[in-house]
N, C-alpha and C. Protein backbone atom coordinates (compact mmCIF):
# COMPACT_ATOMS: atom_id res chain seq x y z
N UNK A 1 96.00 14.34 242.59
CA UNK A 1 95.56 12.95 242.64
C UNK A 1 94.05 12.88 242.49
N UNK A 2 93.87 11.70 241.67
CA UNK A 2 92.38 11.78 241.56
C UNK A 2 91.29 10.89 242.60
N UNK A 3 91.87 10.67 243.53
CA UNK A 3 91.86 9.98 244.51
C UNK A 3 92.72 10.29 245.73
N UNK A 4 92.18 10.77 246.30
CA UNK A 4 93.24 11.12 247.52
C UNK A 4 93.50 10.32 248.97
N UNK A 5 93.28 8.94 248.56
CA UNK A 5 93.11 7.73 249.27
C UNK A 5 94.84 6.98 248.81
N UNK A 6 94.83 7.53 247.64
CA UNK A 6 96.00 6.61 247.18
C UNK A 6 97.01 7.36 247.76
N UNK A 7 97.38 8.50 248.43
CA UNK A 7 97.81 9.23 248.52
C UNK A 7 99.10 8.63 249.85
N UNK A 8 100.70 8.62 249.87
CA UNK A 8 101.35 8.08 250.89
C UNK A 8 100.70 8.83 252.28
N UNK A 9 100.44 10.20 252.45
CA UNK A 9 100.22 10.48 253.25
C UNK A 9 98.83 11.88 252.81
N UNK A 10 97.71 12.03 254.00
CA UNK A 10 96.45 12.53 254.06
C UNK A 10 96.18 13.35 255.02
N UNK A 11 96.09 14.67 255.67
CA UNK A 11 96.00 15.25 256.49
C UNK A 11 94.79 15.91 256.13
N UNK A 12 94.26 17.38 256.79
CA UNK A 12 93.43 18.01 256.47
C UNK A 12 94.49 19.05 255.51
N UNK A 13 95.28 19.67 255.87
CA UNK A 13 95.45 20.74 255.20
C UNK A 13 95.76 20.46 253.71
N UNK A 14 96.72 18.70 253.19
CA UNK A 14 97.09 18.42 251.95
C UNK A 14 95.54 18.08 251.04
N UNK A 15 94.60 17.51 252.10
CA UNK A 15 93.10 17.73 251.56
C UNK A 15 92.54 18.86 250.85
N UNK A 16 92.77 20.01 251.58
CA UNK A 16 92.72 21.15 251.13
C UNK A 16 93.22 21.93 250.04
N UNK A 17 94.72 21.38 249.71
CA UNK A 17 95.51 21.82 248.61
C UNK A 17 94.98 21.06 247.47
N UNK A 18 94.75 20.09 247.68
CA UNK A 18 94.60 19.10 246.47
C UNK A 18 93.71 19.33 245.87
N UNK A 19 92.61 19.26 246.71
CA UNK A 19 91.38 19.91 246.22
C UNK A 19 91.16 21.54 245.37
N UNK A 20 91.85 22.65 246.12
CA UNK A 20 92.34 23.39 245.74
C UNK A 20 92.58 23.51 244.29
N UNK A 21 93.71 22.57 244.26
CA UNK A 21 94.54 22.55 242.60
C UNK A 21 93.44 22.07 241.59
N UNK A 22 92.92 20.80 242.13
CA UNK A 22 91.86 20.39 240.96
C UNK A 22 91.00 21.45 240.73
N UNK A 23 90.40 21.85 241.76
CA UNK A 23 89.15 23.50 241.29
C UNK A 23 89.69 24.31 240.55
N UNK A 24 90.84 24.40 240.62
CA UNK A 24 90.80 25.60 239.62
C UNK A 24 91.42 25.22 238.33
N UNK A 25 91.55 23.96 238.49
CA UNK A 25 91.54 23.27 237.05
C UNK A 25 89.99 22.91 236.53
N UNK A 26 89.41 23.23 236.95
CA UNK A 26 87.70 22.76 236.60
C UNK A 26 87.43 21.52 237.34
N UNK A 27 88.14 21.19 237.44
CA UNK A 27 87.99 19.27 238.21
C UNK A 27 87.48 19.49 239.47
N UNK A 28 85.90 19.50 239.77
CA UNK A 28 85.16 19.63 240.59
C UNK A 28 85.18 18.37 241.36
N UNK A 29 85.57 17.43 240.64
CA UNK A 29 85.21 16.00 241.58
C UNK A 29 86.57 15.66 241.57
N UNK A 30 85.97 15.11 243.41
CA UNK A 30 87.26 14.18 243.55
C UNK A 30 87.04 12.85 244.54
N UNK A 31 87.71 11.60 244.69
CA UNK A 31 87.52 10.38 244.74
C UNK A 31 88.47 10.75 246.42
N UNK A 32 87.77 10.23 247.70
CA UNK A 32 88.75 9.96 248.99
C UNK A 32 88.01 8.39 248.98
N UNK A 33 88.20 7.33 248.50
CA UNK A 33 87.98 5.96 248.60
C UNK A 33 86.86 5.83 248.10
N UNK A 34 85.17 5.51 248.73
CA UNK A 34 84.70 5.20 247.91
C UNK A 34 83.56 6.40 247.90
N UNK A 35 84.22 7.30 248.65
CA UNK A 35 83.43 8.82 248.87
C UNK A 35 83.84 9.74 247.21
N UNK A 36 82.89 10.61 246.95
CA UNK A 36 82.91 11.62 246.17
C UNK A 36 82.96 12.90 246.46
N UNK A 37 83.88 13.68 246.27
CA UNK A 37 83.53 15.10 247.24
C UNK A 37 83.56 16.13 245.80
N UNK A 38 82.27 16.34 246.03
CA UNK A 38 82.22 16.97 244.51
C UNK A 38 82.69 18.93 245.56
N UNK A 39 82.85 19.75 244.61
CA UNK A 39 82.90 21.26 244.98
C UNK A 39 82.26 21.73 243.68
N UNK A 40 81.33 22.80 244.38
CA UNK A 40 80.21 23.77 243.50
C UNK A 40 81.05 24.46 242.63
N UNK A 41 80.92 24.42 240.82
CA UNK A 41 81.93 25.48 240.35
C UNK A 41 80.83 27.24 240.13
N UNK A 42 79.37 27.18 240.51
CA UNK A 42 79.09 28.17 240.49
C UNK A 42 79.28 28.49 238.66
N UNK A 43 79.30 28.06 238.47
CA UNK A 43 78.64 27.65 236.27
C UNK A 43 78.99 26.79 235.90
N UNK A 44 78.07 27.04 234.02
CA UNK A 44 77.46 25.69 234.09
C UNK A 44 79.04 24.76 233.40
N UNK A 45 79.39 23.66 233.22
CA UNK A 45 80.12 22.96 233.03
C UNK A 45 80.02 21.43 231.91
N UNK A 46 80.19 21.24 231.16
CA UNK A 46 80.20 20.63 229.93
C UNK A 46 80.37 18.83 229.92
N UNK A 47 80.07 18.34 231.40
CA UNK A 47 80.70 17.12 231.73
C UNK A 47 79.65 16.81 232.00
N UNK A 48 77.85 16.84 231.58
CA UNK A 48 76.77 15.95 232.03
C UNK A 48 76.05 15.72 230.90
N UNK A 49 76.91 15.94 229.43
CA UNK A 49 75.63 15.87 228.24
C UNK A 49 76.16 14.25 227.84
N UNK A 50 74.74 13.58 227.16
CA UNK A 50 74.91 12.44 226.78
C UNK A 50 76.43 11.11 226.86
N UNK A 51 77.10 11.94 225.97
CA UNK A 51 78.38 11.67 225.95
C UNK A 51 79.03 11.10 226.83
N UNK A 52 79.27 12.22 228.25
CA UNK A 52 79.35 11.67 229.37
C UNK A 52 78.39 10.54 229.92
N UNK A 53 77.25 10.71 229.88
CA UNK A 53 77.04 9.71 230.07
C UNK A 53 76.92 8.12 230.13
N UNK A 54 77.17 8.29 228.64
CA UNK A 54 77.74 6.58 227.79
C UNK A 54 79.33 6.45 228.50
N UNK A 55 80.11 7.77 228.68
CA UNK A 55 81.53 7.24 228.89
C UNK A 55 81.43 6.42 230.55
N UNK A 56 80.42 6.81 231.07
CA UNK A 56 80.43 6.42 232.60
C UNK A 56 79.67 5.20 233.00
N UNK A 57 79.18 4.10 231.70
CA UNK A 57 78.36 2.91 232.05
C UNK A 57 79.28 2.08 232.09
N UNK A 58 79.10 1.10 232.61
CA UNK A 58 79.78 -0.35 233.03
C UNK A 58 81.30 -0.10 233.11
N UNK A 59 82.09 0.98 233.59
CA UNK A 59 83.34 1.22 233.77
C UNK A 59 84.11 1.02 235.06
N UNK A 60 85.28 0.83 235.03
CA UNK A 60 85.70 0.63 236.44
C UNK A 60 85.69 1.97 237.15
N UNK A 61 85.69 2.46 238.23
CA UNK A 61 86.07 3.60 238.76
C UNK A 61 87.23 4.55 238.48
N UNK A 62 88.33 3.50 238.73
CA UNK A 62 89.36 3.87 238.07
C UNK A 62 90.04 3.45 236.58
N UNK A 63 88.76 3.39 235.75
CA UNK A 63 89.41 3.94 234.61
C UNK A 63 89.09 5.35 233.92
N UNK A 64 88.24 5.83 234.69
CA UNK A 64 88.02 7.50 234.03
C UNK A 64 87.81 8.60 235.34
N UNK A 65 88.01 9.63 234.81
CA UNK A 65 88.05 10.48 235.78
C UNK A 65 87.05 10.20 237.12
N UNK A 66 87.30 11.37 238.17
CA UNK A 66 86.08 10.74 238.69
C UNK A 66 84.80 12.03 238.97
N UNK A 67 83.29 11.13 238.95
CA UNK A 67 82.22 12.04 238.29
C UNK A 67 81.07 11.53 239.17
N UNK A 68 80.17 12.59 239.15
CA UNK A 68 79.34 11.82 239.75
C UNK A 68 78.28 10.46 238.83
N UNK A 69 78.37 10.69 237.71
CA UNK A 69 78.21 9.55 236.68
C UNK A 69 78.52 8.28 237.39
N UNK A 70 79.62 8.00 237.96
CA UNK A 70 80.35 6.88 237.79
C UNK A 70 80.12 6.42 239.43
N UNK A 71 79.51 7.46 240.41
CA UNK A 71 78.76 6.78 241.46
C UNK A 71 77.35 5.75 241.19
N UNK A 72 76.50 6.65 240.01
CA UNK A 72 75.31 6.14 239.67
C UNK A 72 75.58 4.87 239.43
N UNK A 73 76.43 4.82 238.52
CA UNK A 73 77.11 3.39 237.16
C UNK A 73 77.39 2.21 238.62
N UNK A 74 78.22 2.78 240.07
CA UNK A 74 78.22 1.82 240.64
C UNK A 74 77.27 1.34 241.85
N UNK A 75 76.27 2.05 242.03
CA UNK A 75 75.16 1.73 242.61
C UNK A 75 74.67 0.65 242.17
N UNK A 76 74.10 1.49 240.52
CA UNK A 76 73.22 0.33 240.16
C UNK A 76 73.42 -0.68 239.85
N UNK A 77 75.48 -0.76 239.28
CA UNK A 77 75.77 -2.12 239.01
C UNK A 77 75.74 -3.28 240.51
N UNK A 78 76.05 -2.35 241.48
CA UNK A 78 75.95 -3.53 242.77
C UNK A 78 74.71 -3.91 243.04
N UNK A 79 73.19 -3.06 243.19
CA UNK A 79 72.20 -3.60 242.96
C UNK A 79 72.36 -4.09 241.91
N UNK A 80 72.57 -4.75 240.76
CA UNK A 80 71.92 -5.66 239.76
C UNK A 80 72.64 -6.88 239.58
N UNK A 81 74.20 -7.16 240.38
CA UNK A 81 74.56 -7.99 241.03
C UNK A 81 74.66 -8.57 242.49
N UNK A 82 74.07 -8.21 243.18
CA UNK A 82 73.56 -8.19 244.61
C UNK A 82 72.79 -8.54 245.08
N UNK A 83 71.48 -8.17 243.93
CA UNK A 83 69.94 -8.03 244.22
C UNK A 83 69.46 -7.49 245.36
N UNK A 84 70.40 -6.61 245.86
CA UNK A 84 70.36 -5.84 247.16
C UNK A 84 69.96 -4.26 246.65
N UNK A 85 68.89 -4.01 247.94
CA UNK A 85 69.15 -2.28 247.61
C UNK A 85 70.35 -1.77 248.00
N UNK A 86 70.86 -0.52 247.29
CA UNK A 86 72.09 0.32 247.12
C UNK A 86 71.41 1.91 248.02
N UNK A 87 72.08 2.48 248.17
CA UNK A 87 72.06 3.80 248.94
C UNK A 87 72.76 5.02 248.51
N UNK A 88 72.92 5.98 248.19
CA UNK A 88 73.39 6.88 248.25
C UNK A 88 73.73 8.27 248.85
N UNK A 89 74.67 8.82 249.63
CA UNK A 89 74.22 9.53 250.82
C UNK A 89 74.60 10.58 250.19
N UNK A 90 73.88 12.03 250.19
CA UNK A 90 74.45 13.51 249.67
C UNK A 90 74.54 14.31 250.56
N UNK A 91 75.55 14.94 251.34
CA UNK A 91 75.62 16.05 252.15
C UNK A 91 76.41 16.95 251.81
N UNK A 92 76.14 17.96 252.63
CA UNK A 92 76.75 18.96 252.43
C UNK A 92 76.32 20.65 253.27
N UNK A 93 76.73 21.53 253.22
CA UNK A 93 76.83 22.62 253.64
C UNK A 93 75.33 23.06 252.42
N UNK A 94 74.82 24.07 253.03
CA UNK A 94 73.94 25.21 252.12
C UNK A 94 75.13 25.78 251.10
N UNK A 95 74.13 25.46 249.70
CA UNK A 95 74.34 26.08 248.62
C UNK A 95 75.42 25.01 247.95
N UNK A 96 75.90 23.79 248.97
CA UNK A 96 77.18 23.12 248.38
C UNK A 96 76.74 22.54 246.83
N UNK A 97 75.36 22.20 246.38
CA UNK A 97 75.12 21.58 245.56
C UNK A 97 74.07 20.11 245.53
N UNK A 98 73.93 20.02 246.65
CA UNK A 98 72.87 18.89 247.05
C UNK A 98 71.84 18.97 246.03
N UNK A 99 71.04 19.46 246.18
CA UNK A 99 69.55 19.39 245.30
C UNK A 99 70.50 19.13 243.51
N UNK A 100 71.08 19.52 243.16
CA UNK A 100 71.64 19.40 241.63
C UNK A 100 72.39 18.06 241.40
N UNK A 101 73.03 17.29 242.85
CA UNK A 101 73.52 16.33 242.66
C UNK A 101 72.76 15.02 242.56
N UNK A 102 71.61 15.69 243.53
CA UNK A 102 70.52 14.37 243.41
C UNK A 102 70.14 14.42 242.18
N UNK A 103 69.88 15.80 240.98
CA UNK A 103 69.15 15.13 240.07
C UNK A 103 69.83 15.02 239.12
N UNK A 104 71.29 14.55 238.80
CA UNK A 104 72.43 14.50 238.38
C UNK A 104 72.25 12.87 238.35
N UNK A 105 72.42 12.15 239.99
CA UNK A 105 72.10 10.94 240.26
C UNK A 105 71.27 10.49 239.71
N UNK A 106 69.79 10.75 239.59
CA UNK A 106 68.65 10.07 239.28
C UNK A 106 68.17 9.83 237.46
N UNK A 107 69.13 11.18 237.09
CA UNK A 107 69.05 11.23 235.54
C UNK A 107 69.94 9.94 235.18
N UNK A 108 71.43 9.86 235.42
CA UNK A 108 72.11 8.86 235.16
C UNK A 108 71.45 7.38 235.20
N UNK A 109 70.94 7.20 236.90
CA UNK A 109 70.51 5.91 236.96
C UNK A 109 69.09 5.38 235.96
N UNK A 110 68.87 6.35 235.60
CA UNK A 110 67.51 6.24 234.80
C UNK A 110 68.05 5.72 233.49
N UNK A 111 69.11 6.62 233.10
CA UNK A 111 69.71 6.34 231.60
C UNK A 111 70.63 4.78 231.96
N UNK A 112 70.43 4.74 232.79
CA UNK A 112 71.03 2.90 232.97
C UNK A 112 70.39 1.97 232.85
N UNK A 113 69.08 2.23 232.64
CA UNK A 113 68.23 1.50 232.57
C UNK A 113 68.14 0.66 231.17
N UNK A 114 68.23 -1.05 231.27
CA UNK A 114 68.39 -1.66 229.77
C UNK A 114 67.02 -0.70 228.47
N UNK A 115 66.04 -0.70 228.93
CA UNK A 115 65.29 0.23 227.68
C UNK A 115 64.54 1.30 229.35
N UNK A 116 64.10 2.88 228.01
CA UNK A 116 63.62 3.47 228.72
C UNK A 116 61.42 3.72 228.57
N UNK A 117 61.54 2.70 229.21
CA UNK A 117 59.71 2.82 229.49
C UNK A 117 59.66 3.51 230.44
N UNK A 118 60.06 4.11 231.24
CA UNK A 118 59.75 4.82 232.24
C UNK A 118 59.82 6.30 231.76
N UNK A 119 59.51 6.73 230.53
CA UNK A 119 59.73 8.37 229.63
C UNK A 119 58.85 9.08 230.36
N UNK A 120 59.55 10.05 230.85
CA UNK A 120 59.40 11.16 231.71
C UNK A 120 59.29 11.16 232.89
N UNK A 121 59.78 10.33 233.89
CA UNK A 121 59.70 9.65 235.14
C UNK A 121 60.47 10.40 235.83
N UNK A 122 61.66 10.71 235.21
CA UNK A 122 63.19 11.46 235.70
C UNK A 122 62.66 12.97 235.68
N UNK A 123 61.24 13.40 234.72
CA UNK A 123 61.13 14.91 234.73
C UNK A 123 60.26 15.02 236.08
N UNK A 124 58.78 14.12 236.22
CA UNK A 124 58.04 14.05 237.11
C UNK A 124 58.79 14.37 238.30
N UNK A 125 60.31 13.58 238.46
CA UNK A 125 60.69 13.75 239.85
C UNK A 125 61.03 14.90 240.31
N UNK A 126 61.97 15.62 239.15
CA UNK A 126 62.81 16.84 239.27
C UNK A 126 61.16 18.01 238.73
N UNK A 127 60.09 17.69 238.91
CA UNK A 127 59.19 18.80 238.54
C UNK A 127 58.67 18.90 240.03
N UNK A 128 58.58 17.59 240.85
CA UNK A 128 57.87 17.49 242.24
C UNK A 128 59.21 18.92 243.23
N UNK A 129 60.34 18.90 242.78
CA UNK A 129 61.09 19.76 243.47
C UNK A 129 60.48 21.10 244.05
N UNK A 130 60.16 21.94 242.76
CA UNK A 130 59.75 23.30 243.29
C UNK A 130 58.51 23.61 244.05
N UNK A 131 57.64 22.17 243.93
CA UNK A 131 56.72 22.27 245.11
C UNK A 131 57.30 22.36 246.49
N UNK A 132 58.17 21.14 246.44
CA UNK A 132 58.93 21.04 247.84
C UNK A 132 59.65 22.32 248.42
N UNK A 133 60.29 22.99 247.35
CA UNK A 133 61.00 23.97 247.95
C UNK A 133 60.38 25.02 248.19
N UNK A 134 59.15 25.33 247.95
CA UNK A 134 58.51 26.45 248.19
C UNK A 134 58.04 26.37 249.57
N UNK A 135 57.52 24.90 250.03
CA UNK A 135 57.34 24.74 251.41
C UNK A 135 58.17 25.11 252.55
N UNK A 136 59.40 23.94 251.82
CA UNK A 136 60.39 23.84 252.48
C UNK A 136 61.44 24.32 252.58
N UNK A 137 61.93 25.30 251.50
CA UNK A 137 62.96 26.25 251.32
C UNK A 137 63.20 27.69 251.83
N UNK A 138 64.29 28.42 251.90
CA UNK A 138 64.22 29.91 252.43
C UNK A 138 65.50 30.47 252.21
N UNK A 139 65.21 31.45 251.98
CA UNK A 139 66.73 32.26 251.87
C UNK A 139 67.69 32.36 253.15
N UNK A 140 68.70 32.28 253.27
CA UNK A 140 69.26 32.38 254.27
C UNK A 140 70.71 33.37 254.15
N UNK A 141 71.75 33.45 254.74
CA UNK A 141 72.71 34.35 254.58
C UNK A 141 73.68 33.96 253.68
N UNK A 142 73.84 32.20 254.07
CA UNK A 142 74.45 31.06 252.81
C UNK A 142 73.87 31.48 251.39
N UNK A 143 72.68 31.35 251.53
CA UNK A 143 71.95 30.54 250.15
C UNK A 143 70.43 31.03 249.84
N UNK A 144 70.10 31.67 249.13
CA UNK A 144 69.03 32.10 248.80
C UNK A 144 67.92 31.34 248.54
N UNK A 145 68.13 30.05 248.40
CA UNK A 145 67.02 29.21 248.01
C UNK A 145 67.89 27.80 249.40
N UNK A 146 67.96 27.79 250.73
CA UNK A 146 68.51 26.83 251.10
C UNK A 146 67.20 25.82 251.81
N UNK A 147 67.51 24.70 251.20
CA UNK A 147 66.26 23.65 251.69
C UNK A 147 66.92 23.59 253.44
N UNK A 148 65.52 23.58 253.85
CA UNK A 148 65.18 23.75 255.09
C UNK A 148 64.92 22.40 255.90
N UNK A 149 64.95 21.27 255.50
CA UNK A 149 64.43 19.72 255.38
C UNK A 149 65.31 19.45 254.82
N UNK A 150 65.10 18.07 255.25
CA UNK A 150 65.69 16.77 254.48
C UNK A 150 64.50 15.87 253.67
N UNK A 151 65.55 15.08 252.63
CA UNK A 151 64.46 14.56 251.52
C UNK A 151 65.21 13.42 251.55
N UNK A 152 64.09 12.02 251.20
CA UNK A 152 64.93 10.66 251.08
C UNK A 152 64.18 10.30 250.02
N UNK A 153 64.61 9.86 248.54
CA UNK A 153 64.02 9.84 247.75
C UNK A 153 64.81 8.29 247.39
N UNK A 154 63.13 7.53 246.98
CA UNK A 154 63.30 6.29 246.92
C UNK A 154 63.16 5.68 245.31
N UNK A 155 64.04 4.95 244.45
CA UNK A 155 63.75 4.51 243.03
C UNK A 155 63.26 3.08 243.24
N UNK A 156 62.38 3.00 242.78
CA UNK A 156 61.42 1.18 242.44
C UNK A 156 62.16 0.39 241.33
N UNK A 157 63.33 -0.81 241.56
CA UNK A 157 63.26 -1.34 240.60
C UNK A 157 63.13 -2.54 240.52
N UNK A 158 63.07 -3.11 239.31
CA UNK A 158 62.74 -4.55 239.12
C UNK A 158 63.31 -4.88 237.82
N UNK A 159 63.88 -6.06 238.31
CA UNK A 159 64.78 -6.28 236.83
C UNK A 159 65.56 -5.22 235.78
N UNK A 160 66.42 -4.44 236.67
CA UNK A 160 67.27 -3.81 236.78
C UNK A 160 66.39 -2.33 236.00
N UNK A 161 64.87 -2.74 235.67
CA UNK A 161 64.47 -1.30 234.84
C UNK A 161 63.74 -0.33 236.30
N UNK A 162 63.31 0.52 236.75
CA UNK A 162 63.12 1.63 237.25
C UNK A 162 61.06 1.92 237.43
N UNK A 163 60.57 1.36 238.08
CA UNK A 163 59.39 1.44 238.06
C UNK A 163 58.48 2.60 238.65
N UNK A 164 59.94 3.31 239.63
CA UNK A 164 58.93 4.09 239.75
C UNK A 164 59.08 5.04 241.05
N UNK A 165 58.84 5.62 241.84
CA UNK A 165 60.12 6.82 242.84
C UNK A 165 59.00 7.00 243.86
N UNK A 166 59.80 7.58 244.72
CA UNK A 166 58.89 8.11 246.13
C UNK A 166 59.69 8.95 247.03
N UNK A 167 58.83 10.14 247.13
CA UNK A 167 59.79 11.32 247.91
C UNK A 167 59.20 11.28 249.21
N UNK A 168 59.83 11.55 250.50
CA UNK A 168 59.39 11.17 251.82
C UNK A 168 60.85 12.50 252.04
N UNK A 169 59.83 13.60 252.73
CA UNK A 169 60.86 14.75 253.40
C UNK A 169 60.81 14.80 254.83
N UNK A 170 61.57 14.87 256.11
CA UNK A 170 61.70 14.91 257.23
C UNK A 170 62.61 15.97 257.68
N UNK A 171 62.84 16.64 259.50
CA UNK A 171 63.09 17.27 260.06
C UNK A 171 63.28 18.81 259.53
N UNK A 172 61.82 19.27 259.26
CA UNK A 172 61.42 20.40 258.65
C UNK A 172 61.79 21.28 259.54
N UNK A 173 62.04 22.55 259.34
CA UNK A 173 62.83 23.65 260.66
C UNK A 173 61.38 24.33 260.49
N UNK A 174 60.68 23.71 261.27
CA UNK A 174 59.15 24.70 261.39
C UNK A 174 59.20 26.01 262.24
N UNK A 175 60.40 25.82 263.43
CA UNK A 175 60.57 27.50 264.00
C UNK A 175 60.78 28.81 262.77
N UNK A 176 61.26 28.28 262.14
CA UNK A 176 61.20 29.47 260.61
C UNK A 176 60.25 30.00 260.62
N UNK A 177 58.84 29.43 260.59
CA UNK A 177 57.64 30.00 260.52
C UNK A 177 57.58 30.85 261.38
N UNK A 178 57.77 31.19 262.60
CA UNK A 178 57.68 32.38 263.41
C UNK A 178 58.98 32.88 264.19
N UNK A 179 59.88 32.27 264.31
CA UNK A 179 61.00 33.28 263.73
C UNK A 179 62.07 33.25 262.77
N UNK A 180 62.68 34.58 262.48
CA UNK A 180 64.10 34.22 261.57
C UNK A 180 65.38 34.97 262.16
N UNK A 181 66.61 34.34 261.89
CA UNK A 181 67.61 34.87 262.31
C UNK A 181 67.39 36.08 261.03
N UNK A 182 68.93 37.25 261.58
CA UNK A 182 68.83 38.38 261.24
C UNK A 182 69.34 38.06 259.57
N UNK A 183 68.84 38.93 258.48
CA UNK A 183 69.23 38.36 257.15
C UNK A 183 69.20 37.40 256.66
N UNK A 184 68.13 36.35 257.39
CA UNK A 184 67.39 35.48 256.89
C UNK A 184 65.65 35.49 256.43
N UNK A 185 64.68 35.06 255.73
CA UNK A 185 63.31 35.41 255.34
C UNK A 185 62.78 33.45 256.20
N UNK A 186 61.56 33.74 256.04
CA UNK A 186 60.67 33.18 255.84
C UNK A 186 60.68 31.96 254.60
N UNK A 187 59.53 31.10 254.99
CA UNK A 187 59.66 29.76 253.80
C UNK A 187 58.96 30.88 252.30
N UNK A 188 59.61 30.21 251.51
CA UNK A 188 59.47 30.63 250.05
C UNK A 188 57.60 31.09 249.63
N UNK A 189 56.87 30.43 250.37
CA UNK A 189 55.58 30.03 249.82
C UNK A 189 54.80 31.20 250.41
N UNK A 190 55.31 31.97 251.81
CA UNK A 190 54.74 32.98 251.96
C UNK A 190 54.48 33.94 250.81
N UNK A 191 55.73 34.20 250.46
CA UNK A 191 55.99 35.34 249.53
C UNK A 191 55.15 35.02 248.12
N UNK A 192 55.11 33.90 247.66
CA UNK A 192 54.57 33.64 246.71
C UNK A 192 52.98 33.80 247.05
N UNK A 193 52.64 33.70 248.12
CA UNK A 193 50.98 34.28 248.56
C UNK A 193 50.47 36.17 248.31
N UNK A 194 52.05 36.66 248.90
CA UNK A 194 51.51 37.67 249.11
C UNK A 194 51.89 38.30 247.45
N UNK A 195 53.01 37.54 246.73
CA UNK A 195 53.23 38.37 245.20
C UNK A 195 51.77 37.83 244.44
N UNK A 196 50.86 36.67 244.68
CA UNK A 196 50.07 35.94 244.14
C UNK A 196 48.47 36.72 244.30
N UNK A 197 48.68 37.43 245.15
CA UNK A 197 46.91 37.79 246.01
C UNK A 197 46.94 39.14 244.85
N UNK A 198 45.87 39.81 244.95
CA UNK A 198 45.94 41.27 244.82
C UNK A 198 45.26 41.68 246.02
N UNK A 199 45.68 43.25 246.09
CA UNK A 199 45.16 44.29 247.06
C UNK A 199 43.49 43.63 247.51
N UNK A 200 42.90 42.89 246.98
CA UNK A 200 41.50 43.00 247.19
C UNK A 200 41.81 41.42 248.38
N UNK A 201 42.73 40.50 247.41
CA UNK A 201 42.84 39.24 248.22
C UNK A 201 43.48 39.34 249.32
N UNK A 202 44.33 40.14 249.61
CA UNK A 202 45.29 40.57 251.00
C UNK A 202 44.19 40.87 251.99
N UNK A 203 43.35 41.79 251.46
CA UNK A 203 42.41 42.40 252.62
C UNK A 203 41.40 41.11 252.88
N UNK A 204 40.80 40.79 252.18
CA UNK A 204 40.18 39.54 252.35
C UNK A 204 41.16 38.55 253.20
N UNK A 205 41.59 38.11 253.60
CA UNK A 205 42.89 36.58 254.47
C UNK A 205 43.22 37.66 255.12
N UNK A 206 43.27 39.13 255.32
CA UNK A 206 43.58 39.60 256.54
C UNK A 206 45.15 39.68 256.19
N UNK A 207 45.52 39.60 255.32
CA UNK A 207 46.90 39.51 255.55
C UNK A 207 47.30 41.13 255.11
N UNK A 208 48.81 41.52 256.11
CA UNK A 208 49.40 42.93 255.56
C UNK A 208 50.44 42.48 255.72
N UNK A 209 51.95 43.76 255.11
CA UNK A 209 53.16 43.40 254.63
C UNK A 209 53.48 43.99 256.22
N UNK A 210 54.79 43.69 256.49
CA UNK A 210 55.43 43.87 258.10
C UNK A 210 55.91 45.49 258.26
């Protein structure tokens, strides 16, 4: 089911199967009402080029599969009949796919836009990332690159075109900085100091390897 809302009956474990069956059909997404529960396929997958994208504007939910396309398509259509801001919430486990879904989201809603004056707005955002994650990111036993923070990233619009974004990150795990669980590292940005210095700059900042 592509929807597992429609379903006569819903437990955890038929959750599990269902989901199940679609993954290994490739069908990463799936619809429980007006939730999306996407699953990581761990490569890359052929359902975000252009194409898709046109198939996922002004459509009902249920007339095409379900994608994360077709969350964007109904955000922005309720903001632009609403005149209300819209929300979108992404969670998940380390490594589930968060950071790729947001910029999955933000590409779409951009390409919704009636013309695009805002050219290169969607790169600016997804370029501000690897700053963030170098701060804020760390390897962990999950996830080699797992953001360490939360990010609430805000789109400006006006008359349904896109003026313009704002990233605001909160509840940073600053104990990282002085300790780590076992088979976990440090934030990303250390390492990039000490691969960045040479022998002359280490001794200079005082810094040595552990």
């Amino acid at each position: 089911a592509e929807d597992l809302a429609s379903l006569s009956r819903l437990d955890e474990g038929i959750m599990l199967r269902q989901l199940k069956a679609r993954y290994s059909q490739d069908n990463i997404y799936t619809y429980v009402g007006d939730i999306l529960v996407a699953i990581n396929p761990f490569k890359q997958l052929t359902i975000y080029d252009k194409q898709y994208s046109l198939k996922y504007r002004k459509v009902k939910k249920s007339q095409m599969p379900p994608h994360i396309f077709a969350m964007a398509d109904a955000a922005y259509t309720a903001m632009i009949d609403s005149t209300k801001s819209q929300c979108c919430v992404i969670s998940g486990e380390s490594g589930a796919g968060k950071t790729e879904s947001t910029k999955l989201i933000i590409s779409q809603l951009i390409e919704l836009c009636p013309t695009r004056t805002t050219i290169g707005l969607e790169q600016k955002i997804i370029q501000v990332n690897p700053l963030l994650e170098a701060f804020g990111n760390a390897q962990t036993v999950m996830n080699d690159n797992s953001s360490r923070f939360g990010k609430y990233i805000q789109l400006k619009f006006k008359g349904g075109q896109v003026l313009g974004a704002k990233i605001s990150e909160y509840l940073l795990e600053k104990s990282r900085v002085v300790q780590q669980s076992p088979g976990e590292e440090n934030f990303h940005v250390f390492y990039y100091v000490f691969a960045g210095l040479s022998a002359e700059g280490l001794k200079r900042y005082k810094l040595t390897t552990a």
